[in-house]
Protein backbone atom coordinates (compact mmCIF):
# COMPACT_ATOMS: atom_id res chain seq x y z
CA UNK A 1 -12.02 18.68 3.64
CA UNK A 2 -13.31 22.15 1.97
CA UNK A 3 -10.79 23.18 -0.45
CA UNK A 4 -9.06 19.65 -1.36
CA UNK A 5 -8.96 19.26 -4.70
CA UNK A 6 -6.16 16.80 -4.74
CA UNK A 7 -4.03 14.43 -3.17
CA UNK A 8 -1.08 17.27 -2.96
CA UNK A 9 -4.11 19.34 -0.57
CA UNK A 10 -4.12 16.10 1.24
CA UNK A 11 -0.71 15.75 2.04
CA UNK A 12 -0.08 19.50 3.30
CA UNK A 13 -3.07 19.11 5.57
CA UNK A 14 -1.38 16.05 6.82
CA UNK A 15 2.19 17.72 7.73
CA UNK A 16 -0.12 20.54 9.52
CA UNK A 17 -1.69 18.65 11.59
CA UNK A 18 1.43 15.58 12.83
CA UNK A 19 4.57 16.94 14.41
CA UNK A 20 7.85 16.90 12.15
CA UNK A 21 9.04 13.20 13.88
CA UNK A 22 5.84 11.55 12.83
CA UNK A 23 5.22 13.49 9.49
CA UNK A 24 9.16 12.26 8.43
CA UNK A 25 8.14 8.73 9.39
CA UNK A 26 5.48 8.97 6.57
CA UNK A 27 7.32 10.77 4.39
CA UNK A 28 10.95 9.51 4.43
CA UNK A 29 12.60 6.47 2.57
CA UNK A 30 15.72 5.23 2.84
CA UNK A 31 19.25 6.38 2.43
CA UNK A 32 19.61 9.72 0.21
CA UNK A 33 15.84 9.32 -0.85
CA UNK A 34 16.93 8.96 -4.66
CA UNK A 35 13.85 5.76 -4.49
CA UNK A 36 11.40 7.94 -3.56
CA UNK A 37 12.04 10.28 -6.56
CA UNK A 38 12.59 7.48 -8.82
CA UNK A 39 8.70 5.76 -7.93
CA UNK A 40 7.15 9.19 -8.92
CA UNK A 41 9.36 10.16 -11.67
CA UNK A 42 8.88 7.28 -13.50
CA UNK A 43 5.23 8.77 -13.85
CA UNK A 44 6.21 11.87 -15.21
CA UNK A 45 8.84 10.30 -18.15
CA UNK A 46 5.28 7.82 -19.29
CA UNK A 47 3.43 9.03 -22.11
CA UNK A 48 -0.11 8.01 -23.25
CA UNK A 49 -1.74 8.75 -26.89
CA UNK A 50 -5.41 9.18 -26.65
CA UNK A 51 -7.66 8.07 -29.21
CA UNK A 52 -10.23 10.29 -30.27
CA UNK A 53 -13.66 10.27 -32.15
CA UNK A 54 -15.06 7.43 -29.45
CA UNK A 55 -18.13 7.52 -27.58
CA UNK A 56 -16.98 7.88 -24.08
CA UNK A 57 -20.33 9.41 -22.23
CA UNK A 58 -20.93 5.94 -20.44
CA UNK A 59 -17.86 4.95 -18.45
CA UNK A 60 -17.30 1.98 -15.98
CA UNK A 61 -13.81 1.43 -13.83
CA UNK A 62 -15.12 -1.65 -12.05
CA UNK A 63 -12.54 -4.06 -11.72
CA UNK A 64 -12.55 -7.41 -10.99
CA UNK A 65 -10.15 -8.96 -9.03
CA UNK A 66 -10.14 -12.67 -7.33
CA UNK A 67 -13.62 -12.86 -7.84
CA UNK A 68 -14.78 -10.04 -6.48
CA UNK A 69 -15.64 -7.16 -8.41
CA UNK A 70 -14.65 -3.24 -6.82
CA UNK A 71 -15.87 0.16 -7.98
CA UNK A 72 -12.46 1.29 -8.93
CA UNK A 73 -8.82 0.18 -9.48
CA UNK A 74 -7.62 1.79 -6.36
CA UNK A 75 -7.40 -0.06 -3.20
CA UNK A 76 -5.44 1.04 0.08
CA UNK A 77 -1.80 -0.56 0.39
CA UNK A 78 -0.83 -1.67 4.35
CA UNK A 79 0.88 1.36 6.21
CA UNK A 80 2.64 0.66 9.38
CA UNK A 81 1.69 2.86 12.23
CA UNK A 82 -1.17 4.42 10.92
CA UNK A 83 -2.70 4.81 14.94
CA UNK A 84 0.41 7.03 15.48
CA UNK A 85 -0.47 9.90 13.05
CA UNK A 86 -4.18 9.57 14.32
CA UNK A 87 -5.97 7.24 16.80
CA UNK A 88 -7.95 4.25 15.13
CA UNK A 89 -6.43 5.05 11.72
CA UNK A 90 -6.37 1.84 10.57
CA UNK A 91 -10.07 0.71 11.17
CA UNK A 92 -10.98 4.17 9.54
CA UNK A 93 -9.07 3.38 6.49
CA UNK A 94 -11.36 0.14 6.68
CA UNK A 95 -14.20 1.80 6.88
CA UNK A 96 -13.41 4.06 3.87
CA UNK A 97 -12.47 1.39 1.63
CA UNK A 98 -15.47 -0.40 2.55
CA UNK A 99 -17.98 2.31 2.12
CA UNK A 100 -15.82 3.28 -1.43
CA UNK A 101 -16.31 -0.78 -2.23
CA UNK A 102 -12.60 -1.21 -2.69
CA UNK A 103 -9.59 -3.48 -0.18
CA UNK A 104 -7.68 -2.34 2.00
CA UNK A 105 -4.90 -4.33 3.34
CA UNK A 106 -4.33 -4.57 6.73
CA UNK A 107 -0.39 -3.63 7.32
CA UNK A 108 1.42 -6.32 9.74
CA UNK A 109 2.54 -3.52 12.02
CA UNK A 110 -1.08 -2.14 12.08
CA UNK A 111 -2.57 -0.38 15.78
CA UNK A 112 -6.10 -2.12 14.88
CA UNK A 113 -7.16 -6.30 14.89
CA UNK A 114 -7.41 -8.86 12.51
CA UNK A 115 -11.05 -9.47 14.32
CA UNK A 116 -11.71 -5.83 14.35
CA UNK A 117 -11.07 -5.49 10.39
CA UNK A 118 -13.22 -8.65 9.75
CA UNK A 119 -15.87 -7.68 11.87
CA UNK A 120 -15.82 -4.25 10.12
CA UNK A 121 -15.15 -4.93 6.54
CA UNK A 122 -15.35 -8.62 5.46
CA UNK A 123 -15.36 -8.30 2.23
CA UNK A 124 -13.22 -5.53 1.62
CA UNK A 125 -10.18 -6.47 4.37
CA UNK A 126 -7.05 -8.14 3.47
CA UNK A 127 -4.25 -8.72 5.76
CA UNK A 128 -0.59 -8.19 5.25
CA UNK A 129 1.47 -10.76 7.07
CA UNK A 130 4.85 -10.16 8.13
CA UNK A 131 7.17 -13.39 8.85
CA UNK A 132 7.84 -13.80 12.46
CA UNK A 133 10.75 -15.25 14.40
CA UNK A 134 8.89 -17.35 15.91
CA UNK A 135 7.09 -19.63 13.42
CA UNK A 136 4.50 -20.50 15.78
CA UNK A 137 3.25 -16.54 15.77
CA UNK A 138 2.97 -16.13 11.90
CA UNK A 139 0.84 -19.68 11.55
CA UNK A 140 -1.61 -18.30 14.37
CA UNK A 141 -2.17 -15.20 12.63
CA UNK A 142 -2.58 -16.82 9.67
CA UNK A 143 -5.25 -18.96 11.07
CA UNK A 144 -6.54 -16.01 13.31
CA UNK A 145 -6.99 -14.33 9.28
CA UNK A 146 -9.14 -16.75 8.37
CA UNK A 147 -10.85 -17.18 11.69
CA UNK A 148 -11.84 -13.72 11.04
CA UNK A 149 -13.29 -14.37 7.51
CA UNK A 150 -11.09 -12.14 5.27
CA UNK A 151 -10.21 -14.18 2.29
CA UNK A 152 -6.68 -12.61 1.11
CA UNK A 153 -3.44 -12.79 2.62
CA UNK A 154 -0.45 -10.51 1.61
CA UNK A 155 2.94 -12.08 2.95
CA UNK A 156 5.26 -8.97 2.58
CA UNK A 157 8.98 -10.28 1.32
CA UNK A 158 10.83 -7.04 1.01
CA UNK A 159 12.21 -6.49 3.92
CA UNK A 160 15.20 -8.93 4.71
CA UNK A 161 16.57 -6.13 7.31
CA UNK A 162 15.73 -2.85 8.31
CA UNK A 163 16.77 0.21 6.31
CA UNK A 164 19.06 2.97 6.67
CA UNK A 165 16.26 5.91 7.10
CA UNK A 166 18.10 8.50 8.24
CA UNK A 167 15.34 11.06 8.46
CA UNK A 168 13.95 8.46 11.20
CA UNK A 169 17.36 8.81 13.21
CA UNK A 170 18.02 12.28 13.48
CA UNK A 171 14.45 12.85 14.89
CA UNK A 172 14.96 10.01 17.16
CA UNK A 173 11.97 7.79 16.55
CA UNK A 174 11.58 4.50 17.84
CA UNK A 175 9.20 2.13 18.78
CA UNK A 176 8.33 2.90 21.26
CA UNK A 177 7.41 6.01 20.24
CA UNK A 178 9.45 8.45 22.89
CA UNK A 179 9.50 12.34 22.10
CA UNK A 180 12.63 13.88 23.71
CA UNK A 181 12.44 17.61 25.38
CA UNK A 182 12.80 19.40 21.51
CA UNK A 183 10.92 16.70 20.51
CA UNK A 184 7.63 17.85 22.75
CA UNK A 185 8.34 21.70 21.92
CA UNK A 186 8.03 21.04 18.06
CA UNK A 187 5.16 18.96 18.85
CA UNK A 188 3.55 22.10 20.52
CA UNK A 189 2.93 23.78 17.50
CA UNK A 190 0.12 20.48 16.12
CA UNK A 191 -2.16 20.42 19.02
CA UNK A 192 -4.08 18.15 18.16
CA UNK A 193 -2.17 15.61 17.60
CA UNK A 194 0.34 16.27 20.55
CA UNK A 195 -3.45 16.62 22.77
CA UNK A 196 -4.17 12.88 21.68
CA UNK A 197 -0.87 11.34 22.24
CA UNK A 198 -0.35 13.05 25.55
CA UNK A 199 -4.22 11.64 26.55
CA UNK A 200 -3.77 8.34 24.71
CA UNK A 201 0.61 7.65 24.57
CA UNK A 202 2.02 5.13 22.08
CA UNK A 203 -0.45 3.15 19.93
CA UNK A 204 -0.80 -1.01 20.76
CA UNK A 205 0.06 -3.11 18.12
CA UNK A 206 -3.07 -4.76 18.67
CA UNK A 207 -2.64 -8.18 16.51
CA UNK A 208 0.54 -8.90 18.32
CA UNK A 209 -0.62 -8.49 21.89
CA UNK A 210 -1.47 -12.11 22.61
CA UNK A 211 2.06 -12.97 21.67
CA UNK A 212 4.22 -10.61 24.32
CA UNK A 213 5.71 -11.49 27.09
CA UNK A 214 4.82 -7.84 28.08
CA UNK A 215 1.51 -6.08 28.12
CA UNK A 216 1.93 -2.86 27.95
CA UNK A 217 2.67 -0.51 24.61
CA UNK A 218 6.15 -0.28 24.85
CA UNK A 219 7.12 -4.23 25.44
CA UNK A 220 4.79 -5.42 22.62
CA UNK A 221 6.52 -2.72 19.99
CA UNK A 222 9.68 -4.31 21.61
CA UNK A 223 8.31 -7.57 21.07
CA UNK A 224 7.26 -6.92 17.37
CA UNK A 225 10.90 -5.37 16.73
CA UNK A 226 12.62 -8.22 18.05
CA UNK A 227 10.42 -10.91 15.54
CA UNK A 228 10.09 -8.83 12.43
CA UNK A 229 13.64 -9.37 11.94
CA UNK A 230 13.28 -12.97 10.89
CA UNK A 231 14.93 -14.44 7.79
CA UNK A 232 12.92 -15.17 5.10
CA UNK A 233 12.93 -17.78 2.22
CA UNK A 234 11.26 -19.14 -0.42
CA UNK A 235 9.96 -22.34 1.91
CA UNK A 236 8.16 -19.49 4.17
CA UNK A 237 5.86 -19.43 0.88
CA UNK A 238 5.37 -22.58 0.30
CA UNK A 239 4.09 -23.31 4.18
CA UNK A 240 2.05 -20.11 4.21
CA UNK A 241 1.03 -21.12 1.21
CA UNK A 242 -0.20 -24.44 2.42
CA UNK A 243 -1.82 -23.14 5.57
CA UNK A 244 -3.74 -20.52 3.47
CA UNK A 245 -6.87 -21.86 1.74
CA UNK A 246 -7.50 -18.07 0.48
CA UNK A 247 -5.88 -15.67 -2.22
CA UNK A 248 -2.57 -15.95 -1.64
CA UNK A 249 -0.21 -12.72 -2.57
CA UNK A 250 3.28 -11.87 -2.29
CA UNK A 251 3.93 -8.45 -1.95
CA UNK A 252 7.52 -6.50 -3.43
CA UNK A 253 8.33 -8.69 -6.22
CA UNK A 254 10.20 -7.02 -8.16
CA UNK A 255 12.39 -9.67 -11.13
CA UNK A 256 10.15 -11.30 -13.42
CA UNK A 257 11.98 -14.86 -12.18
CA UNK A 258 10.66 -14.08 -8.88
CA UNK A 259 7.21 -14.13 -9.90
CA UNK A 260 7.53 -17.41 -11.84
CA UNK A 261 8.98 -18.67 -8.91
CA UNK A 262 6.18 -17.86 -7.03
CA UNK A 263 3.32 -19.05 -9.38
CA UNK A 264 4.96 -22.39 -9.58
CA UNK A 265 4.38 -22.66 -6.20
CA UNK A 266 0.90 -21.36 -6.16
CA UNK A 267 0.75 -18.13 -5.20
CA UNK A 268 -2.28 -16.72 -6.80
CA UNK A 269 -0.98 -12.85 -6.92
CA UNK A 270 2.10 -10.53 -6.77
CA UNK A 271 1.84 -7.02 -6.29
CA UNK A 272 5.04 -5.29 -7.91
CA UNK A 273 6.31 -3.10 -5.51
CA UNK A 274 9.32 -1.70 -3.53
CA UNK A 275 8.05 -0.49 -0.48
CA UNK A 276 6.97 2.68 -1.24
CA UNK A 277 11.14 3.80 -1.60
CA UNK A 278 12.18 2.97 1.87
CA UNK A 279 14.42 -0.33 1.69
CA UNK A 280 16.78 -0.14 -1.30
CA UNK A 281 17.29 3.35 -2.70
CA UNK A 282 18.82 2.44 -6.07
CA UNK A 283 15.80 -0.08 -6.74
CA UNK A 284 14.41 0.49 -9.72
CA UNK A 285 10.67 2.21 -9.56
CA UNK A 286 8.09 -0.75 -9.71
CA UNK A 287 6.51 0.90 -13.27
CA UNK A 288 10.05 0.14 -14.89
CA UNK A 289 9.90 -3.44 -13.83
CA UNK A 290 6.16 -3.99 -14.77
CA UNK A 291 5.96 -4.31 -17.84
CA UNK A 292 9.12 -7.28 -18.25
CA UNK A 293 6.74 -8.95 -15.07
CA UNK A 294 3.82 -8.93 -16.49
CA UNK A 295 5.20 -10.46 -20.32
CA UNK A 296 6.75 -12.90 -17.62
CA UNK A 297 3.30 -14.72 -16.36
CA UNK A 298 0.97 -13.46 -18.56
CA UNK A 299 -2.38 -14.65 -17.22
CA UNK A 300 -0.82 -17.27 -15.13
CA UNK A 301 -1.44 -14.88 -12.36
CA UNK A 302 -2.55 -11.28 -11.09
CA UNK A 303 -0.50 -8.82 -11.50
CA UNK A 304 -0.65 -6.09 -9.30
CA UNK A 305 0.94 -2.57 -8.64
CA UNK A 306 2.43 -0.28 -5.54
CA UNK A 307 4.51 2.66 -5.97
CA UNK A 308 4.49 6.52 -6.60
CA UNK A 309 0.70 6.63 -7.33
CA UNK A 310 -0.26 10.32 -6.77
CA UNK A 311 -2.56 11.01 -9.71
CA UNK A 312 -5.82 8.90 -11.04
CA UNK A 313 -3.72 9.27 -14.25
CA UNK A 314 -0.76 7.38 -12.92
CA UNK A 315 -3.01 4.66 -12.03
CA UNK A 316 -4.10 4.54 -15.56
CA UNK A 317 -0.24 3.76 -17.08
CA UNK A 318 -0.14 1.05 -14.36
CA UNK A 319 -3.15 -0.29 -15.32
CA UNK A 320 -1.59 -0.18 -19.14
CA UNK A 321 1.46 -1.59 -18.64
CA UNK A 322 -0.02 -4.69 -17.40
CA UNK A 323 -1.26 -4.19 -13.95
CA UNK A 324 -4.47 -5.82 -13.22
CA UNK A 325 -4.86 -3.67 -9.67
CA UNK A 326 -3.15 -0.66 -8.28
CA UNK A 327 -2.64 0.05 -4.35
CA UNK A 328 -1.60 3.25 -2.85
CA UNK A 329 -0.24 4.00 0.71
CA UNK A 330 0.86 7.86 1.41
CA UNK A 331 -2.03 9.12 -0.22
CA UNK A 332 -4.84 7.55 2.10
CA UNK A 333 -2.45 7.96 5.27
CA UNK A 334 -2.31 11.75 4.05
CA UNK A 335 -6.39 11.89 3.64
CA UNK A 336 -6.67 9.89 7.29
CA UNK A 337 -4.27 11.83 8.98
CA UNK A 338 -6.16 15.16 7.99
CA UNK A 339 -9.58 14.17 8.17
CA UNK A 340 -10.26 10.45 10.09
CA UNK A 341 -12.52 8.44 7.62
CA UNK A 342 -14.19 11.68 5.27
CA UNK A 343 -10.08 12.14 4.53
CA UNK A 344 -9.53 8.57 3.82
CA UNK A 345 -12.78 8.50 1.58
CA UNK A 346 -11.64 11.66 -0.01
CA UNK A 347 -8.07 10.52 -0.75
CA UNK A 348 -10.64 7.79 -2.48
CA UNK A 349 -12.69 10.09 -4.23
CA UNK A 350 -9.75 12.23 -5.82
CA UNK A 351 -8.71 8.89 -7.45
CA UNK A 352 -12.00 7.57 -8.96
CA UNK A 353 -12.56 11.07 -10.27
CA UNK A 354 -9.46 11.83 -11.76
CA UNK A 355 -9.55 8.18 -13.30
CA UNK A 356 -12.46 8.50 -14.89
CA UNK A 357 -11.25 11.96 -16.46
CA UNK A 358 -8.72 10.26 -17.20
CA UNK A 359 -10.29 7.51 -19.39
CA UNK A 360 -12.48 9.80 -21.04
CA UNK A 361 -9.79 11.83 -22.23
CA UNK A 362 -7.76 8.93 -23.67
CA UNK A 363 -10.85 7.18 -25.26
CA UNK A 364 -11.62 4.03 -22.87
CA UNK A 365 -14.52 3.38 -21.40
CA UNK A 366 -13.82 0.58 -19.26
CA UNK A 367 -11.00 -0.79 -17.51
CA UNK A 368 -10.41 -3.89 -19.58
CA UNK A 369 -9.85 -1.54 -22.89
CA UNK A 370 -6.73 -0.20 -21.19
CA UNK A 371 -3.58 -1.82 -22.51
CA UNK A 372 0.15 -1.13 -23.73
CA UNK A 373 -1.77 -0.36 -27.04
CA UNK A 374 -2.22 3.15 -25.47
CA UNK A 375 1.66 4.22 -24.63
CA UNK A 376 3.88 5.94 -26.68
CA UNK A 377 5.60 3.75 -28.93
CA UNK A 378 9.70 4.39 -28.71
CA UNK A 379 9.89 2.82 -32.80
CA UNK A 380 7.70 1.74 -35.38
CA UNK A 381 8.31 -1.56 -34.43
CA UNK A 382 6.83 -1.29 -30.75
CA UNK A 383 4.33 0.68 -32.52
CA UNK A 384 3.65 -2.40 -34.52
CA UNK A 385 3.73 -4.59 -31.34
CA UNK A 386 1.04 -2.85 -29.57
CA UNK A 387 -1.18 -3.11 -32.13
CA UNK A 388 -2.06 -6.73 -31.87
């Protein structure tokens, strides 16, 4: 990690080390990519105002959220696959959060267990649920959550079908994971990655084992293609939502009547996202949709945030546009890729630091004085607005 000053050193270390058919898969969205763009342009067009002459030496980003209180705003979103791009990825990503005292959530197509994250981080581990085919399958893993102590569960609801990522079909990738002749050449040129897939072959989906009618790699990534293609509807909620005792969030809400919807029936979070760009390319970016979310349910429920999140200072215009949490995915799969857990804690690091500079530069000292009171105001009656 000498020399990383930022999450853009992160990412280039990354597409060094992972051949070009596993670097695309983290990279690539959907379609012509325009959602991708959108997510971290959205940054770029927001505008804070600092306020000045405030005594900002002290500063404190501890955030609480569902009772628990973390050292920073930044927790690591689920990211499919992570064992792929290096082995045990996901438990090191567990590890970092823990040590960092932030969550990390589990992603439903994870290479690590639900027993292994609780018997690692406890505290710090939630897990994202995908809905299953087979009912039967998503209520055991559900129980197997809690079984394993974590306390929040993320059912994902963005993904009615799988998306058109082309990037993904003209390199062929699948699951299983199966390199083709050109495939293995390119692959020459990261040896260490290509040394540890040819020693270790396609990662298990290890929480979806006891379910296959298969054993091996390639029938359970069969098996988990064939049930993550399940329909999904507003009375999967409400039966998760009675099986679960713990927090209860629903990941890629996106309409402010969706998130009603879902506190009437007693969710206890949302996290505003659309998958990182990779289902529906003319989505709008999640920060566009925030703030009409979060004027939706006011304190009814937290609010949190996932998308485009490349900068500390990013996380800061979240956080003032209503967010109550921020998550980010590529930029932790970048740090574990290149580095194992120190890459993972640095991807970490970057963010706390750059959040705090942040602050300090716009006149907050703590997370709870952030607030639409510090974005640019498009008239004087906004202006006006934000004042109260």
């Amino acid at each position: 990690m000498n020399g990383v000053v930022n999450i853009e050193d992160l990412r280039k270390l990354a597409k060094k080390r992972l051949p070009k058919i596993a670097y695309d898969f983290i990279e690539g969205g959907t379609d012509d990519e325009v959602g991708l763009v959108t997510n971290e342009q959205a940054f770029r067009k927001a505008r804070i105002v600092p306020r000045y002459l405030v005594d900002v030496s002290v500063r404190d980003q501890s955030t609480t959220l569902f009772g628990r209180t973390y050292s920073s705003p930044i927790g690591i979103a689920p990211t499919g696959l992570a064992g792929l791009f290096r082995r045990g990825a996901d438990l090191m990503l567990a590890e970092a959060a823990r040590e960092a005292n932030v969550p990390f959530i589990m992603s439903g197509s994870s290479t690590g267990s639900i027993e292994d994250l609780g018997r690692i981080a406890p505290d710090h581990g939630w897990y994202q649920l995908y809905s299953a085919k087979d009912q039967s399958v998503s209520e055991d893993m559900i129980k197997r959550t809690a079984d394993a102590g974590l306390k929040t569960l993320v059912f994902t609801v963005d993904v009615p079908e799988g998306s058109n990522r082309e990037r993904n079909t003209r390199n062929g990738f699948g699951r299983p994971l199966r390199l083709s002749w050109k495939g293995k050449f390119e692959a020459l040129r990261h040896p260490g990655w290509m040394l540890e897939w040819m020693r270790h072959g396609t990662p298990m989906f290890d929480n979806w084992l006891k379910y296959a009618p298969g054993k091996s790699a390639d029938a359970v990534a069969d098996f988990v293609g064939q049930q993550n293609r399940a329909p999904m509807t507003w009375k999967h909620v409400e039966r998760y939502r009675q099986l679960w005792k713990g927090n209860f969030v629903l990941k890629g809400i996106m309409h402010p009547d969706d998130a009603l919807r879902a506190w009437s029936l007693g969710v206890d979070g949302i996290m505003v996202s659309n998958h990182g760009g990779r289902q529906l390319d003319i989505a709008p970016s999640p920060l566009e949709v925030l703030p009409a979310i979060r004027d939706a349910v006011g304190d009814k429920m937290t609010v949190m945030f996932d998308g485009g999140i490349r900068r500390g200072m990013d996380a800061v215009v979240a956080l003032c546009l209503g967010a109550k949490y921020c998550f980010v995915g590529r930029p932790t799969l970048y740090g574990v890729t290149a580095g194992g857990v120190t890459g993972a804690a640095t991807a970490l690091q970057i963010f706390r630091r750059e959040i705090d500079l942040t602050m300090a530069q716009i006149g907050a000292t703590k997370i709870a004085d952030l607030g639409p009171h510090f974005m640019m105001w498009k008239d004087e009656e906004e202006l006006r607005r934000n004042r109260r």
